[in-house]
N, C-alpha and C. Protein backbone atom coordinates (compact mmCIF):
# COMPACT_ATOMS: atom_id res chain seq x y z
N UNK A 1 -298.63 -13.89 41.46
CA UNK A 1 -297.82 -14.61 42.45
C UNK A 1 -296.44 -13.96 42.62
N UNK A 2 -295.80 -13.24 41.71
CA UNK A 2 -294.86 -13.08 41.93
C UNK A 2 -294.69 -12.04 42.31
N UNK A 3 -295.38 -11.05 42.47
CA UNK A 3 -296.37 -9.60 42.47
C UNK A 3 -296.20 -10.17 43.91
N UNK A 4 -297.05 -10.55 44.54
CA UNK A 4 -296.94 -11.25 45.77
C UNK A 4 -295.71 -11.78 46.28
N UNK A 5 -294.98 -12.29 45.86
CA UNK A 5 -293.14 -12.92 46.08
C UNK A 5 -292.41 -10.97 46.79
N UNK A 6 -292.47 -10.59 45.51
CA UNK A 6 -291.72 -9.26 45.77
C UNK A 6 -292.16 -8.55 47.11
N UNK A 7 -293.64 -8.29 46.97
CA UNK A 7 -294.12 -7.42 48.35
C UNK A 7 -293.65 -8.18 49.64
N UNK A 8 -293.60 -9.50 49.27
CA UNK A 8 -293.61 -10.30 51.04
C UNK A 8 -291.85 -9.92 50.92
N UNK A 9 -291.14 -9.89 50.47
CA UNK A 9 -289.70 -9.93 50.15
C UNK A 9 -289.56 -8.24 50.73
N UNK A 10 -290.17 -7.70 50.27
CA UNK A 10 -289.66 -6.49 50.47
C UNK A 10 -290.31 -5.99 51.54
N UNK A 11 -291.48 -6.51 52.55
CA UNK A 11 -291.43 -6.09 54.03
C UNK A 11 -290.97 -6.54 54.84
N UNK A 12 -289.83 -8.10 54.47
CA UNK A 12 -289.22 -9.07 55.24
C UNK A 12 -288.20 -7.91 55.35
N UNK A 13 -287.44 -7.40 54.31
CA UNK A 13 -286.20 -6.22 54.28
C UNK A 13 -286.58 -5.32 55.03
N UNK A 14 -288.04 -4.47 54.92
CA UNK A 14 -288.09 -3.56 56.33
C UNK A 14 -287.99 -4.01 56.90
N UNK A 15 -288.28 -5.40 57.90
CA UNK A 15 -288.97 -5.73 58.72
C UNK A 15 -287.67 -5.89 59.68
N UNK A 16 -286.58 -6.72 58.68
CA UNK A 16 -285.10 -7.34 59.65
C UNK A 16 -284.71 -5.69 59.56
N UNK A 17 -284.59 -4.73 59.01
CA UNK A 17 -283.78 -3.76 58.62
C UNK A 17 -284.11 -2.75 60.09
N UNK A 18 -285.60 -2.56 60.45
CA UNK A 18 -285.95 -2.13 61.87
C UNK A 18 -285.71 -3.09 63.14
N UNK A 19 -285.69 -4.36 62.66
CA UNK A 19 -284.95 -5.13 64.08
C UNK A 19 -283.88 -4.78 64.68
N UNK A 20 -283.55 -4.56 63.33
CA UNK A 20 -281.78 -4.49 63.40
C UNK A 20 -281.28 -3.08 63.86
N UNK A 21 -282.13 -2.17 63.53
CA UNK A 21 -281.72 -1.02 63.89
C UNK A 21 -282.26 -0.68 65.53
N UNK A 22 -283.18 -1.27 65.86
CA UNK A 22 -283.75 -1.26 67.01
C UNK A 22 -282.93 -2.06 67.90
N UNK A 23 -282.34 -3.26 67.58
CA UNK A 23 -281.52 -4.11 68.22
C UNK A 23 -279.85 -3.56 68.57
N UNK A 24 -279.54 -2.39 67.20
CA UNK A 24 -278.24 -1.50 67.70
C UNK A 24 -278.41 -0.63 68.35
N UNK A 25 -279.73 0.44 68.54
CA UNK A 25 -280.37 1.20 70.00
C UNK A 25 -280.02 0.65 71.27
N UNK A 26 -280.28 -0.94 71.34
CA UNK A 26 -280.49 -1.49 72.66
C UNK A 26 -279.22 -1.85 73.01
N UNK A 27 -277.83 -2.09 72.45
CA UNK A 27 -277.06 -2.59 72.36
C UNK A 27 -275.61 -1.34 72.35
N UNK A 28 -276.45 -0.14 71.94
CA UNK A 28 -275.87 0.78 72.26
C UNK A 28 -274.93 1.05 73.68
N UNK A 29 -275.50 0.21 74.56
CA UNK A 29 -275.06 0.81 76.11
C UNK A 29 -273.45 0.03 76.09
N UNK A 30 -273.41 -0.57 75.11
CA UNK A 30 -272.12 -1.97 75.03
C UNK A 30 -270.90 -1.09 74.90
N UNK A 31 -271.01 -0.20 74.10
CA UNK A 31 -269.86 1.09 73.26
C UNK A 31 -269.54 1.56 74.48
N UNK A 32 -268.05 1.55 74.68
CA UNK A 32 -267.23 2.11 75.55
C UNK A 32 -267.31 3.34 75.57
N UNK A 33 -267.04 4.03 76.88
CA UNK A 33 -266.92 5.17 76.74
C UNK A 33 -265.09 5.78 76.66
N UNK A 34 -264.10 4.87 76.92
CA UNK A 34 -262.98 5.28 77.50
C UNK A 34 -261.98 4.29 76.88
N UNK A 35 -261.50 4.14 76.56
CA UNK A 35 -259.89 3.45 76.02
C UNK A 35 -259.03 3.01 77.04
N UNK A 36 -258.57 2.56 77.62
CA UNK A 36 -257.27 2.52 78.81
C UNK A 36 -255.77 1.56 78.26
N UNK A 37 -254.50 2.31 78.84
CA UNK A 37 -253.10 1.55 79.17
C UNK A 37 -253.30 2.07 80.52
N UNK A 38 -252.42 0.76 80.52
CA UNK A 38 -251.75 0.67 82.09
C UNK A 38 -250.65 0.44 82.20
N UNK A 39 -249.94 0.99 82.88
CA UNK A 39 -248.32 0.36 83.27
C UNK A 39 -248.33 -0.01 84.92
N UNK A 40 -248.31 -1.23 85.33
CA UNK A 40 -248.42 -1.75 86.79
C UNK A 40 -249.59 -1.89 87.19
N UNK A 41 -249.33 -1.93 88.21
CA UNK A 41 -250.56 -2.05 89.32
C UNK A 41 -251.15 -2.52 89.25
N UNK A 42 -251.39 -4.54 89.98
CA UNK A 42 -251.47 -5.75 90.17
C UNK A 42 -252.39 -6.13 89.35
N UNK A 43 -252.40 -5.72 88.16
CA UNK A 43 -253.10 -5.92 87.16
C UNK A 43 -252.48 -6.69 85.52
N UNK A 44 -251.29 -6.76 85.80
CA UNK A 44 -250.36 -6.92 84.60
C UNK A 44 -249.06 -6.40 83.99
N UNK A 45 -248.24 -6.32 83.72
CA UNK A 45 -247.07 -5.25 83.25
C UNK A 45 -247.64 -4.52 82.55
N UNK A 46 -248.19 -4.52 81.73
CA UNK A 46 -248.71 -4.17 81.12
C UNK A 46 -250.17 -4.37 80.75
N UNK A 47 -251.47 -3.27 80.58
CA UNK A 47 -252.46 -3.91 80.68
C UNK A 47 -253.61 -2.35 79.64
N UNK A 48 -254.10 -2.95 78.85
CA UNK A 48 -255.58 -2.37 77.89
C UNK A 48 -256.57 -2.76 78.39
N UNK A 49 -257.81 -1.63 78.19
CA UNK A 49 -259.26 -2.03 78.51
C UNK A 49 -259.89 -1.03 77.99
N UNK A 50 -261.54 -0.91 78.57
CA UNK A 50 -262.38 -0.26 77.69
C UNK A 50 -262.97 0.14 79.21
N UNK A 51 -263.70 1.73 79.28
CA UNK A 51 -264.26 1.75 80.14
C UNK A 51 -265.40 2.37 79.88
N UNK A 52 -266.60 2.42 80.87
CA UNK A 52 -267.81 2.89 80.91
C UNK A 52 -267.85 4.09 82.03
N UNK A 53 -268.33 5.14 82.11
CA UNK A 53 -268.76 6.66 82.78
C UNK A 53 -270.20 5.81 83.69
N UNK A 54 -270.69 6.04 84.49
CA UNK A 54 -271.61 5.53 85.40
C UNK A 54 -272.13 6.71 86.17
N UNK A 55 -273.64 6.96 86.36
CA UNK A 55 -274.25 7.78 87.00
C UNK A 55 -274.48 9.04 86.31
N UNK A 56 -275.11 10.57 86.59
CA UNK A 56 -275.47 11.57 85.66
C UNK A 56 -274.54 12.05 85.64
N UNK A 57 -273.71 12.39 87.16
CA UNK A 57 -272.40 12.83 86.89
C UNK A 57 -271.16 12.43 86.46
N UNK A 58 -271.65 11.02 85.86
CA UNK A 58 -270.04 10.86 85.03
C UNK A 58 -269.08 10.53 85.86
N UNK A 59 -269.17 10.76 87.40
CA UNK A 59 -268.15 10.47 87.70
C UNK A 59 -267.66 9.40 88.42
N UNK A 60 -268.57 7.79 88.35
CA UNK A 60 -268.33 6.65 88.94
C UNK A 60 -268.30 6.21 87.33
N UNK A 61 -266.40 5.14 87.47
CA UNK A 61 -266.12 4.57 86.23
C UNK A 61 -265.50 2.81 86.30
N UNK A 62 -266.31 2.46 85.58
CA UNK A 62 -266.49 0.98 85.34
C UNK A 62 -265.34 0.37 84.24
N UNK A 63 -264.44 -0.29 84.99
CA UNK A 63 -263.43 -0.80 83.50
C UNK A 63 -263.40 -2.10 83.90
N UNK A 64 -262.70 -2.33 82.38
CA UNK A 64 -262.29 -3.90 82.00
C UNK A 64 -261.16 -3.98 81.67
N UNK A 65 -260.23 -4.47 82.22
CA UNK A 65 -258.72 -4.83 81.28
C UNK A 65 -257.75 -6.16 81.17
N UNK A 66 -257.71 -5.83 80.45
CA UNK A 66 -257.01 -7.28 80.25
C UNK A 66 -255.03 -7.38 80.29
N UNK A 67 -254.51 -7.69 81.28
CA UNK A 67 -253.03 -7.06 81.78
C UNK A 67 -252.25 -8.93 80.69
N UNK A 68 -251.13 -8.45 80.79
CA UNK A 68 -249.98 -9.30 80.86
C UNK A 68 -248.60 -9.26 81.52
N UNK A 69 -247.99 -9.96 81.78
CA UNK A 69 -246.86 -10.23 82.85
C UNK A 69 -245.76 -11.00 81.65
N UNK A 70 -244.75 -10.66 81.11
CA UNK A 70 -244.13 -11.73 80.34
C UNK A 70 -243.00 -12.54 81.61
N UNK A 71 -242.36 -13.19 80.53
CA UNK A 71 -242.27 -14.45 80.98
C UNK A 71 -240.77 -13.91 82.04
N UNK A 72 -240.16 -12.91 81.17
CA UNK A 72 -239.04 -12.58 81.57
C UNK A 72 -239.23 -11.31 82.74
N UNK A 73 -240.34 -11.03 83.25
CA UNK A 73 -240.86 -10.22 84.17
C UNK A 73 -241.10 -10.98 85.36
N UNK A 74 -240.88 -12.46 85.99
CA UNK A 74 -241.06 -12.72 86.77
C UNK A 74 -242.27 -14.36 86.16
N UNK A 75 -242.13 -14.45 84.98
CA UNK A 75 -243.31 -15.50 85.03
C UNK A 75 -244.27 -14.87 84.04
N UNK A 76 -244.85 -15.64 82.75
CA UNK A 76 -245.85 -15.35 82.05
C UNK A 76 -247.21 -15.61 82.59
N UNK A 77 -247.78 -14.19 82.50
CA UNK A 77 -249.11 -14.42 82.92
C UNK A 77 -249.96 -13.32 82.33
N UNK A 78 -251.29 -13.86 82.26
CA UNK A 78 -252.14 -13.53 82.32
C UNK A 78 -253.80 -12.90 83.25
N UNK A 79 -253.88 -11.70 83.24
CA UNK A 79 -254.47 -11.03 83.98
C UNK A 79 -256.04 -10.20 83.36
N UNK A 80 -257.33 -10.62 83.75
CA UNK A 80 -258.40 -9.92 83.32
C UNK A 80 -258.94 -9.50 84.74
N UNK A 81 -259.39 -7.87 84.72
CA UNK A 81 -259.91 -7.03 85.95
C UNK A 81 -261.17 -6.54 85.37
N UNK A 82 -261.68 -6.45 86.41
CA UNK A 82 -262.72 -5.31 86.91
C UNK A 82 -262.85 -4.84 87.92
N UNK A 83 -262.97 -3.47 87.47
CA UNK A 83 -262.56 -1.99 88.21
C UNK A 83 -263.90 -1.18 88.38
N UNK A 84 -263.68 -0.67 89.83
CA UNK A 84 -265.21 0.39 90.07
C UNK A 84 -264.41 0.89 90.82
N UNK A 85 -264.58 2.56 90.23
CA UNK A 85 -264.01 4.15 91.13
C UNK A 85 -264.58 4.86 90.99
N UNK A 86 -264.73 5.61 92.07
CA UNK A 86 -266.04 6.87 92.26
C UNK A 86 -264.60 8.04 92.44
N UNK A 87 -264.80 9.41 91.49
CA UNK A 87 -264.14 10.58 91.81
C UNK A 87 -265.22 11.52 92.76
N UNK A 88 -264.61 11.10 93.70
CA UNK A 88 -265.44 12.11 95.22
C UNK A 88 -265.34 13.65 94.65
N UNK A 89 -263.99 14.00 94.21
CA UNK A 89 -263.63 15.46 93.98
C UNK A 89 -262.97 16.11 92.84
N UNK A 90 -264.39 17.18 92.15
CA UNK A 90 -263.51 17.68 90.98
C UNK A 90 -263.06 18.80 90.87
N UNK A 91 -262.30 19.26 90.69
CA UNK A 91 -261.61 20.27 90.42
C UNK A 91 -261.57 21.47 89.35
N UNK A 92 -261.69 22.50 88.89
CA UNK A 92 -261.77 22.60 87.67
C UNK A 92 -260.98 23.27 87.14
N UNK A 93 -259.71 23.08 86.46
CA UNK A 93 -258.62 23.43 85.82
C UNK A 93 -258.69 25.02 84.75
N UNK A 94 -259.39 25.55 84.94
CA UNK A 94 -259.76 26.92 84.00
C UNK A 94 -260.25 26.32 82.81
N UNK A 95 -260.09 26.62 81.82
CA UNK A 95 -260.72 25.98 80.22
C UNK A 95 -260.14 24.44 79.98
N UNK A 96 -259.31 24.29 80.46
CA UNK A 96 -258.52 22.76 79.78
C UNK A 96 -258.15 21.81 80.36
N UNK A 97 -258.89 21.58 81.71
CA UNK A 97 -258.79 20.45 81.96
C UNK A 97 -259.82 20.21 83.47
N UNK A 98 -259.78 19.18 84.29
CA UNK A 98 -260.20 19.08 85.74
C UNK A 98 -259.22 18.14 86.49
N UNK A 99 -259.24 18.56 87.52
CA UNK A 99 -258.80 17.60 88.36
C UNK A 99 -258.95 16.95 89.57
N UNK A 100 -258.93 14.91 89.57
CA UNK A 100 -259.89 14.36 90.46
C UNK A 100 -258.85 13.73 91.46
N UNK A 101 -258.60 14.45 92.83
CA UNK A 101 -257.36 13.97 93.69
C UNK A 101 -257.47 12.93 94.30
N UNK A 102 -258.53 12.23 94.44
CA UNK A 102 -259.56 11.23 95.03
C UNK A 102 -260.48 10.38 94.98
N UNK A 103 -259.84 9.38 94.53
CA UNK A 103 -260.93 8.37 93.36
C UNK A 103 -260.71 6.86 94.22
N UNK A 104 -261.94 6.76 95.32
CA UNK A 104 -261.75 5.28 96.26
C UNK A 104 -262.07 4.46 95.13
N UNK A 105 -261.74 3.38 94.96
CA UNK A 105 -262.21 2.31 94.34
C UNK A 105 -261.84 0.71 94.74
N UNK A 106 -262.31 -0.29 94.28
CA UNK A 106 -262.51 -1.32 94.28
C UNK A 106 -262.20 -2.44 92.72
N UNK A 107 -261.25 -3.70 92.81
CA UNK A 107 -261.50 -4.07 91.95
C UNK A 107 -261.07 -5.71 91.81
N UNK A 108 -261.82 -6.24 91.21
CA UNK A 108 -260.92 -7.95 91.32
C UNK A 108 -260.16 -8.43 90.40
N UNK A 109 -259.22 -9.26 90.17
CA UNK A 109 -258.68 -9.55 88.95
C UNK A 109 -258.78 -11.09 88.89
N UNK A 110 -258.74 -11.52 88.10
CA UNK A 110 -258.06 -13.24 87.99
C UNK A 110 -257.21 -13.03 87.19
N UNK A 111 -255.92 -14.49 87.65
CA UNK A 111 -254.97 -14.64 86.68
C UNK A 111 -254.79 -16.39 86.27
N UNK A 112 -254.41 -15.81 85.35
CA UNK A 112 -254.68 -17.41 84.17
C UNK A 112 -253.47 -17.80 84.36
N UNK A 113 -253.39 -19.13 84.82
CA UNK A 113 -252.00 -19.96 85.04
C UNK A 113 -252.26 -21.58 85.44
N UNK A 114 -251.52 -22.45 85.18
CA UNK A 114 -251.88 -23.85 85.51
C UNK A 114 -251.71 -24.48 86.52
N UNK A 115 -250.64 -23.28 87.29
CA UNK A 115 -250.89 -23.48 88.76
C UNK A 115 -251.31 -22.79 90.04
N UNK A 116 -252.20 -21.79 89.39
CA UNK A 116 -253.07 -21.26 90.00
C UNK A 116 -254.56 -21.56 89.58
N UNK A 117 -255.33 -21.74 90.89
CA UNK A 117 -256.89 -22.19 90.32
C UNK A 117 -257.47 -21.35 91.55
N UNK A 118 -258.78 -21.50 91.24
CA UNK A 118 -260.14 -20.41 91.72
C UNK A 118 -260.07 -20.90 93.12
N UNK A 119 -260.03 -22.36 93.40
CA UNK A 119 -259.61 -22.72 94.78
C UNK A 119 -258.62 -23.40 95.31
N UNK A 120 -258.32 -23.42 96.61
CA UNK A 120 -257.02 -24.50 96.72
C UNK A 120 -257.47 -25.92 96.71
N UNK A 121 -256.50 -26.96 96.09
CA UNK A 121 -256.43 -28.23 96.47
C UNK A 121 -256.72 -28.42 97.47
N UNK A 122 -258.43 -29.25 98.42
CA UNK A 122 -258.42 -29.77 99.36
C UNK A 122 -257.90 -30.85 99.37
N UNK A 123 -257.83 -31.59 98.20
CA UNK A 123 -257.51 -33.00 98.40
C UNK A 123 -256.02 -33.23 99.17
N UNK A 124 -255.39 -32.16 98.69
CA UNK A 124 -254.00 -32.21 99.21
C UNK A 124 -253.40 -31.53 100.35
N UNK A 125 -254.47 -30.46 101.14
CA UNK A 125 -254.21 -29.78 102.35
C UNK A 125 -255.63 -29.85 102.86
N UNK A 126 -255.48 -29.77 104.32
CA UNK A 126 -256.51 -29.21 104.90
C UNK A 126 -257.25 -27.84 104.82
N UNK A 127 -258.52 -28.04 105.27
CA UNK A 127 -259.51 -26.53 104.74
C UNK A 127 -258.88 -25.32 105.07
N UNK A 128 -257.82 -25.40 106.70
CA UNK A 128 -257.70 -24.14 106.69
C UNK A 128 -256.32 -23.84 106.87
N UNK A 129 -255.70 -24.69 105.46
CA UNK A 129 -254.31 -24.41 105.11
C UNK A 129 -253.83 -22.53 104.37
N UNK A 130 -254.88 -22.71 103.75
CA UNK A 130 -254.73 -21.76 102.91
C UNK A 130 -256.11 -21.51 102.15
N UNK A 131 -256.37 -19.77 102.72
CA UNK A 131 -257.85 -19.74 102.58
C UNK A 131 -257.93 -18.59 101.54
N UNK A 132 -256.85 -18.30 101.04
CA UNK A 132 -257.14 -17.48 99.83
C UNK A 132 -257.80 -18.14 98.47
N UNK A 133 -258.66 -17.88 97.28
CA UNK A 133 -258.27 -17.67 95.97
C UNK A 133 -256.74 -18.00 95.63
N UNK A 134 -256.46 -18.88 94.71
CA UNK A 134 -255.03 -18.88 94.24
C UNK A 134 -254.94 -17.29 93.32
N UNK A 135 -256.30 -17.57 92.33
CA UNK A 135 -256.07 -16.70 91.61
C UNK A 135 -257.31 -15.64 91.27
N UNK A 136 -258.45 -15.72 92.17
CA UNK A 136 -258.81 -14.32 92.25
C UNK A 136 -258.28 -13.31 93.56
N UNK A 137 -258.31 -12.41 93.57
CA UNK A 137 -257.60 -11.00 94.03
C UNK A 137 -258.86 -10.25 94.23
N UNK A 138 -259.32 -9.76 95.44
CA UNK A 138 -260.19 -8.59 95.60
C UNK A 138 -259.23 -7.57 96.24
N UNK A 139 -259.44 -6.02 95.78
CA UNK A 139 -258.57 -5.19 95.50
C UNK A 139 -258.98 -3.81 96.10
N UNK A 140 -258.28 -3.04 97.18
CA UNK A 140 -258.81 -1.87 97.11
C UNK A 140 -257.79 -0.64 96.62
N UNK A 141 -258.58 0.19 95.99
CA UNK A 141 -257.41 1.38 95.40
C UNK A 141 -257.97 2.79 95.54
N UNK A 142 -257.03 3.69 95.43
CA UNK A 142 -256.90 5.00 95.80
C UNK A 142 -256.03 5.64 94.37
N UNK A 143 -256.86 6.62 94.17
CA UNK A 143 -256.47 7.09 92.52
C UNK A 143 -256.40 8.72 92.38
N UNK A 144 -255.50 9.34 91.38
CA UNK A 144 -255.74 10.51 91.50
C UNK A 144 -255.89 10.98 89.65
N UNK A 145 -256.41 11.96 89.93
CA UNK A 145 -256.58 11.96 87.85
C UNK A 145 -256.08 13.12 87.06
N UNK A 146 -256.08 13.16 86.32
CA UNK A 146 -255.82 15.01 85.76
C UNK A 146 -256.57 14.44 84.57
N UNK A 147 -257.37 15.06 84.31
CA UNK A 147 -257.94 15.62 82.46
C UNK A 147 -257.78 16.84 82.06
N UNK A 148 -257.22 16.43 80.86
CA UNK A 148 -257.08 17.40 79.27
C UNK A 148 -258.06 17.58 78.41
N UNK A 149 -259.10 18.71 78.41
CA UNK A 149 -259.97 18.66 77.16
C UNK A 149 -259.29 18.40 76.01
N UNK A 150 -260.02 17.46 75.33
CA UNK A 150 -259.84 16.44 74.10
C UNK A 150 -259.00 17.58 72.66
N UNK A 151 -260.05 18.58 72.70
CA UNK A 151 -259.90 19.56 71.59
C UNK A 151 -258.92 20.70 71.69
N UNK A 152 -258.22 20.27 73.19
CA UNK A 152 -256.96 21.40 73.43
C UNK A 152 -255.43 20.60 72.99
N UNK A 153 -255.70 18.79 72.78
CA UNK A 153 -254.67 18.35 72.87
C UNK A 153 -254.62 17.55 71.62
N UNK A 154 -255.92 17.20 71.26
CA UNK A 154 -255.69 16.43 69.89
C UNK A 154 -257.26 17.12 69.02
N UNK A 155 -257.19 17.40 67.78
CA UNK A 155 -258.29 17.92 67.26
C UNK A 155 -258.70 17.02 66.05
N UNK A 156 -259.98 16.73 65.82
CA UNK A 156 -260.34 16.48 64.53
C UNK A 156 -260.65 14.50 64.63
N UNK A 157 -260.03 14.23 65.73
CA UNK A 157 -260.14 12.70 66.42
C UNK A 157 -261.53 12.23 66.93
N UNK A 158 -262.29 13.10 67.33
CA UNK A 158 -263.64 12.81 68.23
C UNK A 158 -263.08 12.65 69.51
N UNK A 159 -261.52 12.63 69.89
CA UNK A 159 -261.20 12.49 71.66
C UNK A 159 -261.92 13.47 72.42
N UNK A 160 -262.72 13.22 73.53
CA UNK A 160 -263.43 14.08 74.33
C UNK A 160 -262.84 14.46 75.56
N UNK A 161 -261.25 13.95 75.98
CA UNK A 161 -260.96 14.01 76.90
C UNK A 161 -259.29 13.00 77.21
N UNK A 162 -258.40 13.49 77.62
CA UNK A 162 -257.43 12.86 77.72
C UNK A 162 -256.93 12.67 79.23
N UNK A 163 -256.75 11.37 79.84
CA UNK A 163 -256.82 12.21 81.04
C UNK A 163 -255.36 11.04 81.60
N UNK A 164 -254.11 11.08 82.37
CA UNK A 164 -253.19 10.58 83.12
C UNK A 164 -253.57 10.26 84.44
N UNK A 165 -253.49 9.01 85.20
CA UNK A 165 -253.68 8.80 86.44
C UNK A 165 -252.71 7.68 87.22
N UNK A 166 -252.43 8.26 88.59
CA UNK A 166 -251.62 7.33 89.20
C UNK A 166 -252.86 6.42 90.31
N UNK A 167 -252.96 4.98 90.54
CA UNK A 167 -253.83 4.56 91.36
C UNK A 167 -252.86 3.38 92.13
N UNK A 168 -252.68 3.61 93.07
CA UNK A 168 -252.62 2.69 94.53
C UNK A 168 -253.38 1.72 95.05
N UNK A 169 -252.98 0.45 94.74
CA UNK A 169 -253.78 -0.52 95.56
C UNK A 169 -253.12 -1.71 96.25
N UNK A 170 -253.80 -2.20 96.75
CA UNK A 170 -253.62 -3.18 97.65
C UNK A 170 -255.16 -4.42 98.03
N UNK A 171 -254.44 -5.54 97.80
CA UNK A 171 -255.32 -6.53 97.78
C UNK A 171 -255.44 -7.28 99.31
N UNK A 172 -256.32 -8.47 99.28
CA UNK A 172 -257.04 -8.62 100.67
C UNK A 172 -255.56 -9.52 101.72
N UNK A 173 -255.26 -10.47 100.61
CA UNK A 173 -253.85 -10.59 101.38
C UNK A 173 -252.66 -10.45 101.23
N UNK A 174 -252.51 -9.34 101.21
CA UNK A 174 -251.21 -7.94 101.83
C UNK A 174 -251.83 -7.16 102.67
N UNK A 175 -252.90 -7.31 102.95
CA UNK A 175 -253.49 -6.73 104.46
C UNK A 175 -253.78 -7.50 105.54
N UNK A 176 -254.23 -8.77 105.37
CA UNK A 176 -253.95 -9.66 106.68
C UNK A 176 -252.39 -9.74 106.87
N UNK A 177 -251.25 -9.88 106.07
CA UNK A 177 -250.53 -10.18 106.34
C UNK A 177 -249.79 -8.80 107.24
N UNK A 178 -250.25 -7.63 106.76
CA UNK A 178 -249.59 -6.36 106.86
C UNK A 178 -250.14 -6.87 108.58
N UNK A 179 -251.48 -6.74 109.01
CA UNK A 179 -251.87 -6.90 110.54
C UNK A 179 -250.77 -8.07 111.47
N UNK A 180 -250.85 -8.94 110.81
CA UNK A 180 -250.02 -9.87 111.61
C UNK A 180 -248.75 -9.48 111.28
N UNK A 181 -247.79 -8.76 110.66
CA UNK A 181 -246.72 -8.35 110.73
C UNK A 181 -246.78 -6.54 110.63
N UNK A 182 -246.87 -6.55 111.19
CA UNK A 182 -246.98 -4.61 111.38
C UNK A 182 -245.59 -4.41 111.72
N UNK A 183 -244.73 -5.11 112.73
CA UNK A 183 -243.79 -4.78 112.79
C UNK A 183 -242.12 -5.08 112.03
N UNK A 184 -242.53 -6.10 110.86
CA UNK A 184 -242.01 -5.91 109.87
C UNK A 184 -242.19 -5.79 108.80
N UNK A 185 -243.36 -5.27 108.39
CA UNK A 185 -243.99 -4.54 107.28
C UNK A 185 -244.37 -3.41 107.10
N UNK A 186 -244.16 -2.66 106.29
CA UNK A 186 -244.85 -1.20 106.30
C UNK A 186 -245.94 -1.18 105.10
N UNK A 187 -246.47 0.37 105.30
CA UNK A 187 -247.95 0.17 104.62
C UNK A 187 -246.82 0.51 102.60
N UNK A 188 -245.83 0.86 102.54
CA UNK A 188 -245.47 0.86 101.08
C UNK A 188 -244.92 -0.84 100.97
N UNK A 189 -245.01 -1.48 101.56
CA UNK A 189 -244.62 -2.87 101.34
C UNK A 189 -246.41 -3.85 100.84
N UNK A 190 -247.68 -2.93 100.89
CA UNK A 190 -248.18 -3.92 100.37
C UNK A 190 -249.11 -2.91 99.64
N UNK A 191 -249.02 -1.52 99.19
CA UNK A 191 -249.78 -1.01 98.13
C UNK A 191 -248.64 -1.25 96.53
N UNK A 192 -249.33 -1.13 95.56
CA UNK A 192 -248.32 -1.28 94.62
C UNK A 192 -248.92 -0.24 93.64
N UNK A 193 -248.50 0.16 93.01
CA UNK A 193 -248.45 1.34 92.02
C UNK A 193 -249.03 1.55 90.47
N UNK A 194 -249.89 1.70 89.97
CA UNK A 194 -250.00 1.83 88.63
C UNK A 194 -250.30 2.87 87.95
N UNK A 195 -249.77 3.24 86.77
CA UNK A 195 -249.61 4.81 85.96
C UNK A 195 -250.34 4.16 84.76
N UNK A 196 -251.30 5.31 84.35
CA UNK A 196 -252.49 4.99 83.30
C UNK A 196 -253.11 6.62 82.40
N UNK A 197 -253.21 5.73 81.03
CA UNK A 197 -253.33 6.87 80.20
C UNK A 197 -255.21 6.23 80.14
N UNK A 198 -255.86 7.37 80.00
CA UNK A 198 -257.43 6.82 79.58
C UNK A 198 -258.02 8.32 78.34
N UNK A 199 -258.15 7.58 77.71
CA UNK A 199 -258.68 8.50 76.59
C UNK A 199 -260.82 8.21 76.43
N UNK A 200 -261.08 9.57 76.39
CA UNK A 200 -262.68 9.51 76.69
C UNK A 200 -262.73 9.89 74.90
N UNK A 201 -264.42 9.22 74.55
CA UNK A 201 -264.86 9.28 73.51
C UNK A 201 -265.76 9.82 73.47
């Protein structure tokens, strides 16, 4: 019997030990490919995330970040995005680097606040007082990139790639508003600016 205890014991241990390893295979796709800061750009004063490489060529990229706004910046807040940019054009820098002048993208954010919510108060205005999201944001942006091979700038890290980018965007209303005021608005009055370090793994 106990002869019996041990054997059932010890193919229960293979048994979870290949789940488990089969279950970190599948789960594999979760592991970031990319690190990110941000400084600006309607995402947070400041803002970290993790990103994913998309397609064979690597060059449609999927992020997540999570921004903040302090309090003494205009108001504490809180900011989580998602980001999709395709680099149309690469460049190739001789041995140490590439460069992508042209990266359309798309992205939404919400921001966490108690007086902002997902919709407006009907109870307290009519339907077509105000037809935005308080606090989601759909976003379009324009990006440019430079990468540093990893092993020219930091060695011995596993960094595969270091790369600086400036991206331009503008959300859905700063463009209705830009149409109905064209003539006292210009197009730098509703893109806003963000500078970003992304490190590849």
């Amino acid at each position: 019997m106990n002869g019996f205890n041990f054997k059932a014991i010890c193919l229960s241990v293979l048994l979870m030990a290949g789940t488990r390893k089969a279950n970190a295979q599948h789960l594999k796709f979760l592991i970031p490919d990319n690190a990110i800061v941000q400084l600006a750009g309607s995402i947070g004063y400041f803002s970290v995330g993790a990103g994913y490489d998309l397609f064979k060529n690597k060059r449609g990229i999927l992020d997540f970040n999570y921004g903040y706004v302090p309090a003494s910046k205009g108001g504490e807040l809180n900011i989580v995005t998602a980001k999709f940019a395709y680099k149309v054009y690469e460049i190739k820098l001789k041995d140490w680097g590439k460069l992508y002048p042209f990266n359309p993208g798309f992205f939404l954010s919400y921001t966490f606040h108690p007086e902002l919510s997902y919709r407006f108060n009907r109870n307290r205005y009519s339907s077509d007082y105000y037809r935005w999201s308080e606090a989601l944001r759909p976003h379009l942006s324009i990006a440019s990139e430079i990468e540093f091979k990893g092993e020219k700038l930091i060695k011995g890290l596993g960094i595969k790639a270091v790369s600086l980018y400036t991206e331009f965007n503008t959300n859905d209303y700063y463009l209705v508003n830009y149409m109905q005021n064209t003539s006292s608005l210009t197009l730098a009055d509703i893109f806003k600016l963000g500078i970003g370090l992304r490190l590849k793994f």
